[in-house]
C-alpha atoms as a PDB file:
ATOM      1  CA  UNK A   1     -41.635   3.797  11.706  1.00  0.00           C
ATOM      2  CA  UNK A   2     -41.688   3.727   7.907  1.00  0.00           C
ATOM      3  CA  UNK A   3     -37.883   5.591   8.353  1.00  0.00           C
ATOM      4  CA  UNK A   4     -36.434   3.749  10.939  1.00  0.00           C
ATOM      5  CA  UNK A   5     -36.851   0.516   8.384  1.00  0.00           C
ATOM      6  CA  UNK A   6     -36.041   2.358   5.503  1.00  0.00           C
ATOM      7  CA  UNK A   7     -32.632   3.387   7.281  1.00  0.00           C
ATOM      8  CA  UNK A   8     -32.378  -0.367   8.398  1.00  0.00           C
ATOM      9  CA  UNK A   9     -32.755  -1.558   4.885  1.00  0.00           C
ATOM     10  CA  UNK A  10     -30.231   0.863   3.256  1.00  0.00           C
ATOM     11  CA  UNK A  11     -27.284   0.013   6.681  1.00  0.00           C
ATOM     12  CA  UNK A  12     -27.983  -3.485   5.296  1.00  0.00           C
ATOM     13  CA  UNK A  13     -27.623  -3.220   1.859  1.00  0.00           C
ATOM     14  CA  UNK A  14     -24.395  -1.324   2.390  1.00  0.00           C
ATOM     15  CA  UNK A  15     -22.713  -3.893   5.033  1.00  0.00           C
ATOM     16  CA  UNK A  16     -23.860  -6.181   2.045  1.00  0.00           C
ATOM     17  CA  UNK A  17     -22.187  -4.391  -0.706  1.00  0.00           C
ATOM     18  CA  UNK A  18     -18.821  -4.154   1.209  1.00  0.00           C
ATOM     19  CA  UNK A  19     -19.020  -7.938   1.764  1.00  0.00           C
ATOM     20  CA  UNK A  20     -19.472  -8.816  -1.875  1.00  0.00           C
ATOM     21  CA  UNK A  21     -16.788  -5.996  -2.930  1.00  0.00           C
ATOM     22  CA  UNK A  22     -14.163  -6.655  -0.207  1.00  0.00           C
ATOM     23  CA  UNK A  23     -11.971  -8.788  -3.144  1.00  0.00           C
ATOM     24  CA  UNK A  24     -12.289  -6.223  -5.609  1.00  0.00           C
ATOM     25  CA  UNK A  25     -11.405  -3.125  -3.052  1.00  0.00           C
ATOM     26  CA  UNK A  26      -8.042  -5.197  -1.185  1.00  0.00           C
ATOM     27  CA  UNK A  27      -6.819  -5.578  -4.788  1.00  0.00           C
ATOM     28  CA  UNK A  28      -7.145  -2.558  -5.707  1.00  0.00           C
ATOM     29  CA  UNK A  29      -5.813  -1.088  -2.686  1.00  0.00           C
ATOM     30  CA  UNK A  30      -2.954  -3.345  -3.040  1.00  0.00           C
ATOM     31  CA  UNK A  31      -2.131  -1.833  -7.086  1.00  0.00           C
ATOM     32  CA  UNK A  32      -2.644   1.298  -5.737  1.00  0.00           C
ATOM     33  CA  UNK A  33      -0.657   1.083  -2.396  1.00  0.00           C
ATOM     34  CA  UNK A  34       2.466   1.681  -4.472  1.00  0.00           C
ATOM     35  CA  UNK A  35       1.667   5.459  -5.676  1.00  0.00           C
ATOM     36  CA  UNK A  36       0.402   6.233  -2.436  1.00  0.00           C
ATOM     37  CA  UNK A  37      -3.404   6.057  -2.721  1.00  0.00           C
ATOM     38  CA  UNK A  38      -5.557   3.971  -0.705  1.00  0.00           C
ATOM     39  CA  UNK A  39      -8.163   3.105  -2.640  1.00  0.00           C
ATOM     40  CA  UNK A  40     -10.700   1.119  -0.478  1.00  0.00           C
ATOM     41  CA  UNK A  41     -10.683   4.408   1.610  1.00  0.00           C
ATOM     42  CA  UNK A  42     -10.825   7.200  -0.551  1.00  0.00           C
ATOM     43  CA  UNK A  43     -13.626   4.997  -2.133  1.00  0.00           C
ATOM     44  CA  UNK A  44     -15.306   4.605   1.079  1.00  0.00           C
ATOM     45  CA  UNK A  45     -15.213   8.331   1.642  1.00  0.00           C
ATOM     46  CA  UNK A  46     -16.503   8.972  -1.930  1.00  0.00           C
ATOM     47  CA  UNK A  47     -19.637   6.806  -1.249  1.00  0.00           C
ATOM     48  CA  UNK A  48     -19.756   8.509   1.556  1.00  0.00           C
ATOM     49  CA  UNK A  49     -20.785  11.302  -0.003  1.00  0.00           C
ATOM     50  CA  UNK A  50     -22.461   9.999  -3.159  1.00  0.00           C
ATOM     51  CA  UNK A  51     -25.300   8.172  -1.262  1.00  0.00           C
ATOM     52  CA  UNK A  52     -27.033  10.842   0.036  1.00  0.00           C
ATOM     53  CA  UNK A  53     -25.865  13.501  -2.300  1.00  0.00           C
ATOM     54  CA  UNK A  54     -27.632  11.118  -5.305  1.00  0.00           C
ATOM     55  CA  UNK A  55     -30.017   9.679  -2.974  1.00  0.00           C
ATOM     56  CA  UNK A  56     -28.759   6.123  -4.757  1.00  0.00           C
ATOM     57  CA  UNK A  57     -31.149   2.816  -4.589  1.00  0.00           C
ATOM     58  CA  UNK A  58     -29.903  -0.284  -2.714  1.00  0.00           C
ATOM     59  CA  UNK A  59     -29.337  -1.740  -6.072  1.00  0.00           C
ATOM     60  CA  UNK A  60     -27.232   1.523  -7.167  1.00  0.00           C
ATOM     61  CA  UNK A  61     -25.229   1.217  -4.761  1.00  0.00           C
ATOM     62  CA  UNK A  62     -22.765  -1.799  -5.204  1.00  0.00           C
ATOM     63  CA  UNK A  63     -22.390  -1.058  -8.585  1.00  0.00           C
ATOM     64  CA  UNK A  64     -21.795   2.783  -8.229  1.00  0.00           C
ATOM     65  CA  UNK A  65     -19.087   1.498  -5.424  1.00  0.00           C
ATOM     66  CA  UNK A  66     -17.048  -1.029  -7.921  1.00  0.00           C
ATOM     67  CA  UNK A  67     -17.365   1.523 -10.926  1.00  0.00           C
ATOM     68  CA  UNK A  68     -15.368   4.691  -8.152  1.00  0.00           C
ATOM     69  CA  UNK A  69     -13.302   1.957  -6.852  1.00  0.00           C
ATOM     70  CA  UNK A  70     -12.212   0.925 -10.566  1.00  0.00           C
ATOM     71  CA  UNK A  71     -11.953   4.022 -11.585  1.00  0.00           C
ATOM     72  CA  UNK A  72      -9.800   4.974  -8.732  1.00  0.00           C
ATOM     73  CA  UNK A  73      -7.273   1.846  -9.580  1.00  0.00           C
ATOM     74  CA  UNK A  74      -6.748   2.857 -12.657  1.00  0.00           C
ATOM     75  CA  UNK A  75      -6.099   6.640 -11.400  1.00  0.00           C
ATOM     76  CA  UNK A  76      -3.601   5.347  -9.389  1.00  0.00           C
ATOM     77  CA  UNK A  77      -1.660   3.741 -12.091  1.00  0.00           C
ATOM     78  CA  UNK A  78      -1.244   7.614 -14.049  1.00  0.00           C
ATOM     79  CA  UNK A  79      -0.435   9.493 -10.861  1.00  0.00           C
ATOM     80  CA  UNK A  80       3.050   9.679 -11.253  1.00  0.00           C
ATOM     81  CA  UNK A  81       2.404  11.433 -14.718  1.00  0.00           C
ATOM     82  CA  UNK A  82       0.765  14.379 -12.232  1.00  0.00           C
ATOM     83  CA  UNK A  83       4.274  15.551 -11.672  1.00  0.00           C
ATOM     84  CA  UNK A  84       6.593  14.358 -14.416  1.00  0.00           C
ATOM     85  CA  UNK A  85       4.501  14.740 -17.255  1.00  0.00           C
ATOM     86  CA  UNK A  86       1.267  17.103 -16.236  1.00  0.00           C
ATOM     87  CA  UNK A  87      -0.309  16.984 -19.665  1.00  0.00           C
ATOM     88  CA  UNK A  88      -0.194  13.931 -20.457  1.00  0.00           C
ATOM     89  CA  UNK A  89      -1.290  13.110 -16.886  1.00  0.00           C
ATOM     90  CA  UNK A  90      -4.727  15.710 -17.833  1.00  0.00           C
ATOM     91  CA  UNK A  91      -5.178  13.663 -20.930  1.00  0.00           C
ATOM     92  CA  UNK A  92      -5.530  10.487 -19.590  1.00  0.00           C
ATOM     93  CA  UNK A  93      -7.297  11.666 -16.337  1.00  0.00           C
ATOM     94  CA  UNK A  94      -9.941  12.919 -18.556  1.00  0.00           C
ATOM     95  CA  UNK A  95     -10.058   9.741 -20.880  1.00  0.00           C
ATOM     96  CA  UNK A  96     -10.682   7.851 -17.116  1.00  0.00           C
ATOM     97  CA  UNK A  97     -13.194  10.107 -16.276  1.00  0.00           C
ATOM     98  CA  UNK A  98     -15.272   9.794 -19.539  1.00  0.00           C
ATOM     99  CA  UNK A  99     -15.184   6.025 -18.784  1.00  0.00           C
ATOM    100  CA  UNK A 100     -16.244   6.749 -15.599  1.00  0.00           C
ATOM    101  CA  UNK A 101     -19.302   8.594 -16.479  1.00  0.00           C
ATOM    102  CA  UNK A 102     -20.346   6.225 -19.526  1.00  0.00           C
ATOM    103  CA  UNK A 103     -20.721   3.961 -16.441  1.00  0.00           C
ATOM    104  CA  UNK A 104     -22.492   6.007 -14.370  1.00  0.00           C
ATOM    105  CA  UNK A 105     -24.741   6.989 -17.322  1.00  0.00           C
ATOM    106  CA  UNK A 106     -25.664   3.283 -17.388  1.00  0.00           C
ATOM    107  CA  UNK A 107     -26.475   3.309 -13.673  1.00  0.00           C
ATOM    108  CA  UNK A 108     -27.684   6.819 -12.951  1.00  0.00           C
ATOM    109  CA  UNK A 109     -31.207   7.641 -13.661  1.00  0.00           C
ATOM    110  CA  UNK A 110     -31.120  11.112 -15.974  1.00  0.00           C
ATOM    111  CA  UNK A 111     -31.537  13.492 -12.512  1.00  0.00           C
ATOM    112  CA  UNK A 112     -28.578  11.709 -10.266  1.00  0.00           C
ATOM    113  CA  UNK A 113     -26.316  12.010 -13.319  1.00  0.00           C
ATOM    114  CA  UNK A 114     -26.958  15.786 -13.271  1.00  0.00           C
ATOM    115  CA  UNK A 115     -26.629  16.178  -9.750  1.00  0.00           C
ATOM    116  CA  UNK A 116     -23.230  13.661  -9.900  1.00  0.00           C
ATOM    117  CA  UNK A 117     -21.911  16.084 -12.430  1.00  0.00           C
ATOM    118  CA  UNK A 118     -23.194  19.213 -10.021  1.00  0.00           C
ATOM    119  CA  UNK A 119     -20.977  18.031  -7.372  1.00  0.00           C
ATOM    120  CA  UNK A 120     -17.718  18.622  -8.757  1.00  0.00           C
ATOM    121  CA  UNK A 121     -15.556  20.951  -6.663  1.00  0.00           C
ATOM    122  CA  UNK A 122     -14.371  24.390  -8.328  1.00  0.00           C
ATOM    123  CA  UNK A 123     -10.924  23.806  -8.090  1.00  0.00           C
ATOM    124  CA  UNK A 124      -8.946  20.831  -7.269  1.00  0.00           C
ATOM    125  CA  UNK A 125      -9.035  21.022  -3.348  1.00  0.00           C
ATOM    126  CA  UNK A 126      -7.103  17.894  -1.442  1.00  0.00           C
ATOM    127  CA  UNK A 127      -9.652  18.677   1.352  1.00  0.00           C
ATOM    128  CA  UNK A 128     -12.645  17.168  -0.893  1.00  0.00           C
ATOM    129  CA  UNK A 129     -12.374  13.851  -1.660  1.00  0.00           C
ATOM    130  CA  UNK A 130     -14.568  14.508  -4.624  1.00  0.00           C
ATOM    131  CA  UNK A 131     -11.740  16.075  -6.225  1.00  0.00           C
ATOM    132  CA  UNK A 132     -10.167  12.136  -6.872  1.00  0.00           C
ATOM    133  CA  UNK A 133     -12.850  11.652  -9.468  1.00  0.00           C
ATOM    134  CA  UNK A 134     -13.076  15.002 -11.228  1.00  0.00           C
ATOM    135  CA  UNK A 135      -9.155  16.494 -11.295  1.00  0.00           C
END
């Protein structure tokens, strides 16, 4: 019984959290649109796998979800550096990334960070949408 509302609470707090981030995610989509990534779903498919790989609180969760999605819109906006300009591309991707785990730091307790940081693929695989925050 004690699961069934737990699972309740967390479907809740998620059809919450896309409410109060719609806004944020259609604008972002829209600045990303352009380059070719949609960022309200590769988002969605990141959380998708961060919630139960972290095991992230209700109150984690929104703010895990606009700190991806932001970090994701400003991905978007180096992308074409990937192929014209591959260092420079690696040097900012990794500048984005270190803002994106300052973030998380803030959010994170000590043990999801580690496991956050755990979760990055080997190699930069298309097929794993976890690659979008780490390569």
């Amino acid at each position: 019984m004690k699961k069934f509302f737990m699972i309740a609470a967390c479907l809740f707090a998620v059809s919450a959290t896309q409410a109060q981030l719609g806004g944020l995610v259609d604008k972002a989509t829209k600045t990303a649109a352009s380059v070719g990534i949609d960022v309200k779903s590769v988002t969605n498919s990141i959380m998708g796998k961060l919630v139960p790989g972290l095991g992230l609180t209700a109150p984690q969760n929104p703010q895990v979800t606009d700190a991806v999605s932001g970090f994701l819109t400003k991905k978007a906006d180096i992308l074409p550096l990937q192929s014209s300009n591959p260092a420079e591309y690696t040097k900012k991707q990794s500048g984005l990334f270190s803002g994106l785990q300052s973030k998380l730091s803030g959010i994170l307790l000590k043990d999801q960070m580690n496991k956050f940081l755990g979760m990055k693929p080997a190699t930069n695989n298309p097929s794993n949408v976890l690659s979008q925050l780490f390569y």
